[in-house]
C-alpha atoms as a PDB file:
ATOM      1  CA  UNK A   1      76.923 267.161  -1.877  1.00  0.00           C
ATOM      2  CA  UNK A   2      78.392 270.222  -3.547  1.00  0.00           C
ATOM      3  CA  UNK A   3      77.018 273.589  -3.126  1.00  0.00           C
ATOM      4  CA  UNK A   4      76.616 275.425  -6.302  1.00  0.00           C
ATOM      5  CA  UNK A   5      78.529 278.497  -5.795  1.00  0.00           C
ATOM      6  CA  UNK A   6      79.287 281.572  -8.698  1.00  0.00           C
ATOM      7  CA  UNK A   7      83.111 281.687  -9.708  1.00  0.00           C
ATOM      8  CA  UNK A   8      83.117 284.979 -11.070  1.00  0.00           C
ATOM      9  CA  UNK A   9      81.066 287.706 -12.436  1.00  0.00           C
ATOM     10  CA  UNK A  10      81.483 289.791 -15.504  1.00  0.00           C
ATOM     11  CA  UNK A  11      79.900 292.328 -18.076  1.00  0.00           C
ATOM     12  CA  UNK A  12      79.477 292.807 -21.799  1.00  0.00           C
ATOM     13  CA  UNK A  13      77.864 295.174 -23.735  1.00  0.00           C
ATOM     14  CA  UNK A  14      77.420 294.810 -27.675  1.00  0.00           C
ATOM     15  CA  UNK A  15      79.885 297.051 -29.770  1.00  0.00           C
ATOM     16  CA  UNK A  16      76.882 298.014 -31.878  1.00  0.00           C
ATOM     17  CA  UNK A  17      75.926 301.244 -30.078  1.00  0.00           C
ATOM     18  CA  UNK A  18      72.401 303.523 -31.760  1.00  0.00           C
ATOM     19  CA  UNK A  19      71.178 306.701 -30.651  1.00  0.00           C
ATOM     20  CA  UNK A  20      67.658 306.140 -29.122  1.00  0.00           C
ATOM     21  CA  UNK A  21      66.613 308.611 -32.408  1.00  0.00           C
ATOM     22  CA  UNK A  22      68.194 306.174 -34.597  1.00  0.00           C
ATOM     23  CA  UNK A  23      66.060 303.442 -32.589  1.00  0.00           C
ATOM     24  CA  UNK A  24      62.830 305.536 -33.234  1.00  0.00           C
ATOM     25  CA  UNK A  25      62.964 306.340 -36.872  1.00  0.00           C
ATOM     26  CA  UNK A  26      63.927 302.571 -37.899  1.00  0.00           C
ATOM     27  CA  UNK A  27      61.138 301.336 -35.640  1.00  0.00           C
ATOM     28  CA  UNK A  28      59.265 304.204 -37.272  1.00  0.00           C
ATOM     29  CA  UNK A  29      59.909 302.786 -40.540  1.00  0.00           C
ATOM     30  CA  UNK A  30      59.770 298.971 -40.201  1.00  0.00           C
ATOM     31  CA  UNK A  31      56.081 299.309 -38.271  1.00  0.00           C
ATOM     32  CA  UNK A  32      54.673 301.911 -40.403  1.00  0.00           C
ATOM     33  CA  UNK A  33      52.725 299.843 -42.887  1.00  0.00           C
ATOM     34  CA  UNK A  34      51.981 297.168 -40.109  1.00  0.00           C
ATOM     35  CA  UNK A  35      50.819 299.186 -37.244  1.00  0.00           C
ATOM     36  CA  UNK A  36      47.654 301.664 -38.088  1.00  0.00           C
ATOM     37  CA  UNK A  37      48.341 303.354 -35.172  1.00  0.00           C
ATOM     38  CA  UNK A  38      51.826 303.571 -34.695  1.00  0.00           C
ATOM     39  CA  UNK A  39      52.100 307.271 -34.190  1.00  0.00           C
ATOM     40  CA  UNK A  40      50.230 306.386 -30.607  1.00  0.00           C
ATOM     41  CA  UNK A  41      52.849 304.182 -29.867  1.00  0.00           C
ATOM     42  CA  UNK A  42      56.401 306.536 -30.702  1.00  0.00           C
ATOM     43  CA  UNK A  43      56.432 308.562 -27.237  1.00  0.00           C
ATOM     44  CA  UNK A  44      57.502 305.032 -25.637  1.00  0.00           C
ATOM     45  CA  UNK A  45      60.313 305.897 -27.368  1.00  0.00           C
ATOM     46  CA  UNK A  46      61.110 309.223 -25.781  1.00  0.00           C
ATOM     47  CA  UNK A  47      59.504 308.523 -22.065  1.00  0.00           C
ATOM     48  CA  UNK A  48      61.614 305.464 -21.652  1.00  0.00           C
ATOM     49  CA  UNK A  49      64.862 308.274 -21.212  1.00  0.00           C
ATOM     50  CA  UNK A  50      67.234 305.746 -22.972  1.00  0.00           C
ATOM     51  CA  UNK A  51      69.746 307.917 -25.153  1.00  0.00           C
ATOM     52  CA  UNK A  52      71.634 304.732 -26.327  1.00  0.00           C
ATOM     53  CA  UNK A  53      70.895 301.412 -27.087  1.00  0.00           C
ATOM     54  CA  UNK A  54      73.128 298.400 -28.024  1.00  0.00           C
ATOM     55  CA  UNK A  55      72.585 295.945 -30.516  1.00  0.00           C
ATOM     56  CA  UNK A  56      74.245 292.617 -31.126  1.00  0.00           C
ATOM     57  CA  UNK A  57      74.583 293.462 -34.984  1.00  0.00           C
ATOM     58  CA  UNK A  58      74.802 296.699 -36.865  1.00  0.00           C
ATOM     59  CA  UNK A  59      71.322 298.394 -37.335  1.00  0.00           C
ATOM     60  CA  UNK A  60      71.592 297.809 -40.961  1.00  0.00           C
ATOM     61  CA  UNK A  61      71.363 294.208 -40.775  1.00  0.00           C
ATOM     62  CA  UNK A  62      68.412 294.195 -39.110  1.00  0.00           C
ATOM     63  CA  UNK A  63      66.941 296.048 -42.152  1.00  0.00           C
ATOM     64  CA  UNK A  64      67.389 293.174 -44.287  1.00  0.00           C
ATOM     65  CA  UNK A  65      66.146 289.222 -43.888  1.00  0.00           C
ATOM     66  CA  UNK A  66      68.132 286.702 -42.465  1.00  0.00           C
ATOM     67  CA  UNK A  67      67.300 282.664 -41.698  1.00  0.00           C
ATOM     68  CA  UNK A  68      67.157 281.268 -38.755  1.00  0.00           C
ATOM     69  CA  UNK A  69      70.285 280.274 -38.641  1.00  0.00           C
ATOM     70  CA  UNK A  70      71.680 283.027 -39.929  1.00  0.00           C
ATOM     71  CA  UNK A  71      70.137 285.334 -37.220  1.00  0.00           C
ATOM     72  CA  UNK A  72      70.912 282.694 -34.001  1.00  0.00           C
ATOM     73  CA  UNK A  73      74.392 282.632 -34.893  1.00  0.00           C
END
């Protein structure tokens, strides 16, 4: 029997980068009418010490709806 064994190792990060202010207002904005308490919840935003974040897509498109297939592809 074979032993499993791992060829090679590698990185990727998403070429989508957003400030961690960016994160916070769109967050801010999509929960707002959802979330009665949201303003409770924000500080995650600054005591996780993230400056930037990257997202698969632009942040734009995740203002708008998408299908399912349209957002696993």
């Amino acid at each position: 029997m074979t032993i499993p064994t791992i060829a090679a190792v590698g990185t990727a990060v998403p070429g989508n980068p957003v400030s961690q202010d960016d994160i916070r207002n769109f967050a801010a904005a999509l929960f707002r009418e959802g979330l009665p308490h949201l303003e409770r919840l924000m500080p995650v935003f600054e005591n996780a010490s993230i400056e930037k974040r990257y997202l698969a897509q632009p942040l734009e498109w995740y203002r708008m709806q998408h299908t399912f297939s349209e957002a696993n592809t």
